[in-house]
Protein backbone atom coordinates (compact mmCIF):
# COMPACT_ATOMS: atom_id res chain seq x y z
CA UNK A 1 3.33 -14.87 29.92
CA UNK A 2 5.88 -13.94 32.58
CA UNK A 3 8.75 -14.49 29.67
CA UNK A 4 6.44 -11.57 27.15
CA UNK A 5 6.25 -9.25 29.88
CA UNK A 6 10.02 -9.20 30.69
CA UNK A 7 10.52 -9.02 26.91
CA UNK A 8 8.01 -6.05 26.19
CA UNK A 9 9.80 -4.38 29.49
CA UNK A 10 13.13 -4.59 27.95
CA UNK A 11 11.99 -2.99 24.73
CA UNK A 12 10.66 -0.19 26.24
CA UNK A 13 13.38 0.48 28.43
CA UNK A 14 15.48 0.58 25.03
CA UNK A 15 13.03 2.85 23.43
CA UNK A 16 12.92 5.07 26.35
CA UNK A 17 17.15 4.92 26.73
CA UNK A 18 17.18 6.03 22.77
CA UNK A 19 14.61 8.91 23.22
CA UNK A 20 17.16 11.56 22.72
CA UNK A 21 16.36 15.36 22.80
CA UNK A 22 15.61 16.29 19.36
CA UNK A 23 15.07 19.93 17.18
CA UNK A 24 12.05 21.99 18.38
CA UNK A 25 8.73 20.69 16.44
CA UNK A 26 8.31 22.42 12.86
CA UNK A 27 11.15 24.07 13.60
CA UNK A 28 13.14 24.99 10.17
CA UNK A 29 16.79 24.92 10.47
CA UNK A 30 19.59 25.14 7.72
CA UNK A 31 22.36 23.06 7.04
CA UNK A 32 25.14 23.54 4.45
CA UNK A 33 24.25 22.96 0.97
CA UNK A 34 25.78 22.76 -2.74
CA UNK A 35 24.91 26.46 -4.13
CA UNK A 36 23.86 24.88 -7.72
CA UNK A 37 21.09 26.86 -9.04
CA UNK A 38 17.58 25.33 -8.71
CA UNK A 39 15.18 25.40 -11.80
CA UNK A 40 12.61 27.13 -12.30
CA UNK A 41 8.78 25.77 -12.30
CA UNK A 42 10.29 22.27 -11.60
CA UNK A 43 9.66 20.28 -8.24
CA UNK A 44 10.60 17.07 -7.62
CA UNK A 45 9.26 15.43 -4.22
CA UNK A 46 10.75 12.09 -2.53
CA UNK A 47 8.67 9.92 -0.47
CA UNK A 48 11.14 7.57 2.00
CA UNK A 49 10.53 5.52 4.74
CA UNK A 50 14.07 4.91 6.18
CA UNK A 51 12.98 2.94 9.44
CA UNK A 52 14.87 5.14 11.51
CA UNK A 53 13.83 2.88 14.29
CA UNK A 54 15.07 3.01 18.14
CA UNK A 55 16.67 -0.27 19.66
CA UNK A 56 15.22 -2.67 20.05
CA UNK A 57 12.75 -2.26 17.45
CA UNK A 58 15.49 -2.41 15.25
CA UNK A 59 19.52 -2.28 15.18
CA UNK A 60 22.35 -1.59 13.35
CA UNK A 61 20.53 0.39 11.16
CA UNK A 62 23.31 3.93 11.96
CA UNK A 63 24.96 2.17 8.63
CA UNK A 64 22.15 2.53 6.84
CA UNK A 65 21.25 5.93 7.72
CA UNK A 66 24.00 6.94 6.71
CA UNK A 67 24.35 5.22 3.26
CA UNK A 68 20.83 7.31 2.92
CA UNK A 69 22.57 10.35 3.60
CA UNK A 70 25.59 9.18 1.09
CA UNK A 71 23.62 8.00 -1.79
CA UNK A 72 21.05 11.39 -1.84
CA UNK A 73 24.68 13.13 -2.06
CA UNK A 74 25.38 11.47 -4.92
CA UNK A 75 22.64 11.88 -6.61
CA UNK A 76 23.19 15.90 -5.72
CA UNK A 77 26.50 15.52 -7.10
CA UNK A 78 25.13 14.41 -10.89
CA UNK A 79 22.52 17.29 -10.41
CA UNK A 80 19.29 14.58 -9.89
CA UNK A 81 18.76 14.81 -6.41
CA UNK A 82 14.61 15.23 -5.40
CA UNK A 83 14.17 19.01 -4.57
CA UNK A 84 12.14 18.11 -1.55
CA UNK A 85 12.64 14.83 0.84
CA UNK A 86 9.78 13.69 2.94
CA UNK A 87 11.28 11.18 5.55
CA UNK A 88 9.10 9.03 7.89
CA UNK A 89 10.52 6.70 10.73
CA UNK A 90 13.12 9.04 10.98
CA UNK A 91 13.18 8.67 14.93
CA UNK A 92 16.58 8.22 15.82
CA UNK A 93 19.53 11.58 15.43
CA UNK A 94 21.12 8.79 12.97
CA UNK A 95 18.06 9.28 10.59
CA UNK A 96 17.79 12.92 10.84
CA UNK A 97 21.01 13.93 9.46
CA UNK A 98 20.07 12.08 6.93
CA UNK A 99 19.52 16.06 5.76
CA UNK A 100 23.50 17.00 6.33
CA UNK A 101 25.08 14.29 4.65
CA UNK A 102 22.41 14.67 1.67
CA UNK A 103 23.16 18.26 1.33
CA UNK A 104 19.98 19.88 1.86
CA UNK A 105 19.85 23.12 3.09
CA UNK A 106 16.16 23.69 4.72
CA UNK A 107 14.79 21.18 7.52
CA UNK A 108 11.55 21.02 8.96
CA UNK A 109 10.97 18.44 12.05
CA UNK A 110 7.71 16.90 12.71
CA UNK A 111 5.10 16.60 16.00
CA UNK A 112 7.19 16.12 19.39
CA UNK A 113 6.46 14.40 22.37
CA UNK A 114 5.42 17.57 24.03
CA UNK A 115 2.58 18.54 20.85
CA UNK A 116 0.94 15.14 21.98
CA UNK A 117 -2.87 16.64 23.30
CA UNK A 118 -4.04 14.75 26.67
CA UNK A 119 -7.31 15.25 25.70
CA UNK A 120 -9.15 12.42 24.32
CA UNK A 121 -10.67 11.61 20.85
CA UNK A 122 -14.45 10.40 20.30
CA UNK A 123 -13.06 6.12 20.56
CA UNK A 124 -13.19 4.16 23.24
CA UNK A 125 -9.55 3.49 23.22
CA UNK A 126 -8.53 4.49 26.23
CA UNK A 127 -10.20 2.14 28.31
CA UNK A 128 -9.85 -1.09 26.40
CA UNK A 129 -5.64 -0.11 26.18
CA UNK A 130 -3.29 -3.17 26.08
CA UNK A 131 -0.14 -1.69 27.85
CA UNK A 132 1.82 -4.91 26.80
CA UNK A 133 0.99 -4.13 23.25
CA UNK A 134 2.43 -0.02 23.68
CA UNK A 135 -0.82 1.32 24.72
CA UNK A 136 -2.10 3.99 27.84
CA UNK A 137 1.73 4.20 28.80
CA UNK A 138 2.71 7.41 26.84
CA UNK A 139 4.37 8.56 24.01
CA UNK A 140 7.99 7.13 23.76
CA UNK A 141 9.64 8.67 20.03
CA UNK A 142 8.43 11.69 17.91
CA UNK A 143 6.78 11.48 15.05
CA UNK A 144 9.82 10.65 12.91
CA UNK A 145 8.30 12.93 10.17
CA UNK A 146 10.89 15.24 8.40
CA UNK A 147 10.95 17.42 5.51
CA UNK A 148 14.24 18.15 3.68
CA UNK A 149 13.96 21.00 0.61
CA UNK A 150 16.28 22.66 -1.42
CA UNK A 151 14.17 25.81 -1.74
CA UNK A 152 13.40 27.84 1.40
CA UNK A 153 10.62 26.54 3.48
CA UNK A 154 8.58 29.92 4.58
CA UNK A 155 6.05 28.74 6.96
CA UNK A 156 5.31 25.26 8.52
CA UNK A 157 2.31 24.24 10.43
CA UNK A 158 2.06 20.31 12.29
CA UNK A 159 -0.56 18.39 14.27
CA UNK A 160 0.15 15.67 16.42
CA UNK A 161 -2.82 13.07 16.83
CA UNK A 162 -4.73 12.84 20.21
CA UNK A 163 -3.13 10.70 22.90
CA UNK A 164 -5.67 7.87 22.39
CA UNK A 165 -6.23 8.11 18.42
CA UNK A 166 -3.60 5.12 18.03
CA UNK A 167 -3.14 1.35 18.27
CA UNK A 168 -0.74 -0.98 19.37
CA UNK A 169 3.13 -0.02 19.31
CA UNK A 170 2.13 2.54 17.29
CA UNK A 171 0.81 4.48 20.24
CA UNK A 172 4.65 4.83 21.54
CA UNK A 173 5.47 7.47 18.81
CA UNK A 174 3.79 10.93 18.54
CA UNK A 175 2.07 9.91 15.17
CA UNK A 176 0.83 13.23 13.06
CA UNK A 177 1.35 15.12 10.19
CA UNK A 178 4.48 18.01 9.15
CA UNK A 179 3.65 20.75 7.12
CA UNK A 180 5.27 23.00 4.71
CA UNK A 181 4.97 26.10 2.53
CA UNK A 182 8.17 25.91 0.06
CA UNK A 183 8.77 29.08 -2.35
CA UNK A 184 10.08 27.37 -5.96
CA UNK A 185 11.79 29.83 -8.15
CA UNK A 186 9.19 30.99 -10.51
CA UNK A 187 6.54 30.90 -8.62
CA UNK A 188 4.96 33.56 -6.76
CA UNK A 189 2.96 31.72 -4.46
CA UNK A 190 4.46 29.12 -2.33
CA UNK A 191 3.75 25.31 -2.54
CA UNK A 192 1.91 23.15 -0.06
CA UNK A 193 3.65 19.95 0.99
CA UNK A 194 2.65 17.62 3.42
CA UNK A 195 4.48 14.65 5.02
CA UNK A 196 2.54 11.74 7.57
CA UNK A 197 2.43 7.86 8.78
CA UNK A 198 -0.36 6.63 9.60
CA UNK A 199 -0.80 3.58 11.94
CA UNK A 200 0.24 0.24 10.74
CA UNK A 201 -2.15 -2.74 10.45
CA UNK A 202 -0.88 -6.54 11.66
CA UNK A 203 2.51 -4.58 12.68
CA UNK A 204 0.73 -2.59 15.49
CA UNK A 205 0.72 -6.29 17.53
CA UNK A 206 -3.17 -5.79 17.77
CA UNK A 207 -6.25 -6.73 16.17
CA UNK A 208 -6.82 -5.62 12.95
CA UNK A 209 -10.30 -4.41 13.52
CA UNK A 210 -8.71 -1.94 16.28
CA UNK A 211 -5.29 -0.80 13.95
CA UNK A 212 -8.39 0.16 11.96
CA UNK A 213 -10.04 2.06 13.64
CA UNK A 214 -7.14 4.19 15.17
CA UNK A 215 -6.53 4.32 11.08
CA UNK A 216 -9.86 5.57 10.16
CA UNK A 217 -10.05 8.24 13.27
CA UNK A 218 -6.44 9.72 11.14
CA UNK A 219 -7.55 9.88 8.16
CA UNK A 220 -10.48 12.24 9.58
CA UNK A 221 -8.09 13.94 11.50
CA UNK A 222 -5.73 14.44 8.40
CA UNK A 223 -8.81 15.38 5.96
CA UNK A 224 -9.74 18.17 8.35
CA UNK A 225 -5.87 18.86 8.92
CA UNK A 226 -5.60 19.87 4.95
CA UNK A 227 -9.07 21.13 4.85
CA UNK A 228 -8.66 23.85 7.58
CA UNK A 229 -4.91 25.12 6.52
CA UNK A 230 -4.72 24.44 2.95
CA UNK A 231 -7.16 26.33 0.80
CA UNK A 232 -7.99 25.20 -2.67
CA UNK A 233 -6.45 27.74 -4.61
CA UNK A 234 -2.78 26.62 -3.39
CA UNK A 235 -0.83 23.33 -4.92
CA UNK A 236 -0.65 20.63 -2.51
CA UNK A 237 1.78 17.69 -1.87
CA UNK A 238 0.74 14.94 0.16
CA UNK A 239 3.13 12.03 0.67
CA UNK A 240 4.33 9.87 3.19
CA UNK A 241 3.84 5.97 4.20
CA UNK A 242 -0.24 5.74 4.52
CA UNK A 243 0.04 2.39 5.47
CA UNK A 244 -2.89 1.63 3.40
CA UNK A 245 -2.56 -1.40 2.04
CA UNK A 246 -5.00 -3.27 0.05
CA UNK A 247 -7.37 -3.21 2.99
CA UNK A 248 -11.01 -2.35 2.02
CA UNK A 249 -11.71 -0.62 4.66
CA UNK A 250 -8.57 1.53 4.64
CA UNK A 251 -8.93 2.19 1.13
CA UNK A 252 -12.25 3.34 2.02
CA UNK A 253 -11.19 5.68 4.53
CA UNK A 254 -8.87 7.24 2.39
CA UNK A 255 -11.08 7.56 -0.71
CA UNK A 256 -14.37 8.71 1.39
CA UNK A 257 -15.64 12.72 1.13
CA UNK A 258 -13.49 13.02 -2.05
CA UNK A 259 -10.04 11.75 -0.33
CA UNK A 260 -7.21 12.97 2.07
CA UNK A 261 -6.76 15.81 -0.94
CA UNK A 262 -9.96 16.76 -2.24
CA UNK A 263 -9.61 16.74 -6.15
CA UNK A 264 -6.45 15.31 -6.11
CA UNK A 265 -4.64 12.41 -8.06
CA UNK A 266 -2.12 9.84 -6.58
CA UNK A 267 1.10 9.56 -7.89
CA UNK A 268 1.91 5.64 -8.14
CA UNK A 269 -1.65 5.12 -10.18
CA UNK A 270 -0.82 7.91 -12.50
CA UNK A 271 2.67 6.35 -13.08
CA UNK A 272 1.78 3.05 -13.80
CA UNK A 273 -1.33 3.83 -15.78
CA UNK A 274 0.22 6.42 -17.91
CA UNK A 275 3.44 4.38 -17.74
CA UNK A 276 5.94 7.64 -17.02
CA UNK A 277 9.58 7.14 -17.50
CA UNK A 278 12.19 6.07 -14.94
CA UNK A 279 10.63 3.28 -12.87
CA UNK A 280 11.31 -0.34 -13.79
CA UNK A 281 9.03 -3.11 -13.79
CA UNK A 282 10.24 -4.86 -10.32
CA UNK A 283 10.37 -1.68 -8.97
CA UNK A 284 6.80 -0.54 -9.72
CA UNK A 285 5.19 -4.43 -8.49
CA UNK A 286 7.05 -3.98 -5.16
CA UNK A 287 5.44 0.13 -4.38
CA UNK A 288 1.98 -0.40 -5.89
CA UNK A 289 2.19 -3.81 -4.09
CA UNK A 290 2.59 -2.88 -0.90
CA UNK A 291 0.71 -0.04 -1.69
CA UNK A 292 1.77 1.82 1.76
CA UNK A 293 4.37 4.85 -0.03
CA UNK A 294 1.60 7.24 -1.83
CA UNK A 295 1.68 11.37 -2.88
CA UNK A 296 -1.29 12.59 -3.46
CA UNK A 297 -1.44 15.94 -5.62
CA UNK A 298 -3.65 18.74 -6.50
CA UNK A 299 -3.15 21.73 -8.49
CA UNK A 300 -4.66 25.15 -7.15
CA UNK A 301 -7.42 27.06 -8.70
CA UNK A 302 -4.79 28.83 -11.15
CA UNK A 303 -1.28 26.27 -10.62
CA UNK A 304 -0.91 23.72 -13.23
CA UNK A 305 1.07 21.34 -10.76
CA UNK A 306 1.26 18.09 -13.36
CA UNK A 307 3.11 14.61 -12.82
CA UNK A 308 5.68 14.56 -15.42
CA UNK A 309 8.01 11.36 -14.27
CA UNK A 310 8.61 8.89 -11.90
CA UNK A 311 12.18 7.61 -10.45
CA UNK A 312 12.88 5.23 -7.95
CA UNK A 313 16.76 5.82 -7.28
CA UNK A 314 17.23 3.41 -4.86
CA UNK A 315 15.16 0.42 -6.39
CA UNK A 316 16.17 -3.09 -6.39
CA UNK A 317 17.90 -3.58 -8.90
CA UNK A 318 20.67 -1.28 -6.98
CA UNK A 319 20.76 -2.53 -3.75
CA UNK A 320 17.48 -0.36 -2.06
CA UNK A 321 16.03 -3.17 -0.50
CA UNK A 322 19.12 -3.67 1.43
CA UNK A 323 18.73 0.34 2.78
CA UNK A 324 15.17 0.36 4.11
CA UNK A 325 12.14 -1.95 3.84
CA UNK A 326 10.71 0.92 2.00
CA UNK A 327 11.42 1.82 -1.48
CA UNK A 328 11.46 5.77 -1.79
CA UNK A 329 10.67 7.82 -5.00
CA UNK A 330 10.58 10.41 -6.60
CA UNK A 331 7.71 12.25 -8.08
CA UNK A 332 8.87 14.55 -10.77
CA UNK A 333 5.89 17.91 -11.33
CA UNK A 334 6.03 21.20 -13.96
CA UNK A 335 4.41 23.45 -12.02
């Protein structure tokens, strides 16, 4: 026991060494970017975990962050990089300028430490909290949430979950949800995307009847989230690493009162049942396996925001695995 509490010290005095000041919270900033001209009525949205994670959660991952950066370059370079990038895990300054080397000219940053509300949600967290497990000692990261875009992000809007509405390690990082109106050229009305990560299930180092219900107290919180500040008539975007699973009562959560996006569709099912071009066979087993990446998307009352393909540019068979434990994708909608 002594040995585990030395150990958990250590980590979270390398967690709390690596907490480094970052951009201001929704914040949009802009970076240099290619001046190709963007389409019109086309948007194409990236979902990537990168595991941007502090040491010693994880380590000598600056490579890999920056082969990230490199690779979404390249693709900018043919002319196929996503128009929009939503990045979770992105904790560390090594993950987000991810955004610089890729080329992308509008950034929007996720919940900070400071956004974190001391006030406490409707569990009974806070006095069962396992401090050697991350809990009832504070927030130690951001959220890691980012959103890159090619086309100008005109408004952004991001809630950070209560203090207590967490589990485990997850509770170090200012979990929540990012945000963003993006105008694409030919529309007149701007697009809704969101970007989250949700708490994590045997990874959180607790029991999994408490990682779920920190998990199902989100997923209320996100509902509302969208509900309150995304009306019906607008497109909406919803991606980001849900952490679902194939957990029945996660799946539950998420499907309950009509789902996170009322009326919506997810991306993955719609690309494997309608079997849309550009994602191979391994690479569609491993996402809809883990079943943790998802978009969600619903067109307003008078968009006709339909998935058109499906591309996984880092997949297996080209070395993604080796990048992140995460595949990203890339969902490809005619507005």
């Amino acid at each position: 026991m002594k040995r585990l509490r030395l150990l958990t010290l250590a980590a979270l005095a390398g967690m709390a060494a690596l907490n480094l000041p970052l951009a201001s919270p929704a914040a949009v900033s802009e970076v240099p970017g290619d001046a190709r001209p963007l389409p019109e009525n086309e948007l194409s949205v990236m979902t990537y975990n990168v595991k941007g994670l502090p040491f010693p959660a994880a380590y000598g991952r600056a490579d890999k962050l920056e082969e990230i950066g490199k690779r979404l370059g390249e693709l900018r370079s043919a002319g196929r990089q996503p128009h929009v990038v939503l990045l979770q895990e992105a904790f560390i300054p090594e993950a987000k300028a991810i955004a610089r080397g890729a080329g992308y000219t509008h950034v929007a940053i996720g919940p900070q430490i400071a956004d974190v509300s001391s006030q406490v949600s409707d569990t009974d967290f806070a006095g069962h909290a396992s401090w050697f497990r991350g809990e009832g000692i504070g927030k130690w990261v951001d959220s890691g949430l980012v959103i890159l875009s090619d086309y100008p992000i005109v408004q952004t809007r991001k809630m950070a979950f209560p203090a207590d509405l967490c589990a485990g390690f997850d509770c170090l990082a200012a979990k929540g949800v990012l945000l963003a109106w993006v105008k694409v050229p030919g529309r007149d009305d701007p697009i809704a995307i969101a970007d989250t990560h949700l708490n994590s299930r045997k990874a959180s180092g607790v029991g999994v009847a408490r990682a779920n219900a920190a998990y199902l107290g989100q997923v209320a919180a996100l509902r509302g989230f969208i509900r309150d500040n995304v009306p019906s008539s607008t497109d909406l975007i919803f991606g980001g690493d849900f952490n679902t699973g194939h957990d029945k009562a996660r799946i539950a959560a998420q499907t309950a009162a009509g789902g996170i996006v009322g009326g919506g569709s997810e991306a993955t099912l719609a690309a494997a049942t309608h079997r849309l071009p550009g994602m191979t066979l391994p690479d569609r087993a491993a996402i809809l396996g883990r079943a943790k990446d998802k978009q969600y998307f619903r067109a307003g009352a008078n968009g006709r925001l339909t998935l058109r393909a499906f591309d996984v540019p880092f997949g297996l068979g080209n070395g993604g695995s080796g990048l992140s434990d995460h595949l990203g994708y890339v969902a490809d909608y005619a507005l």
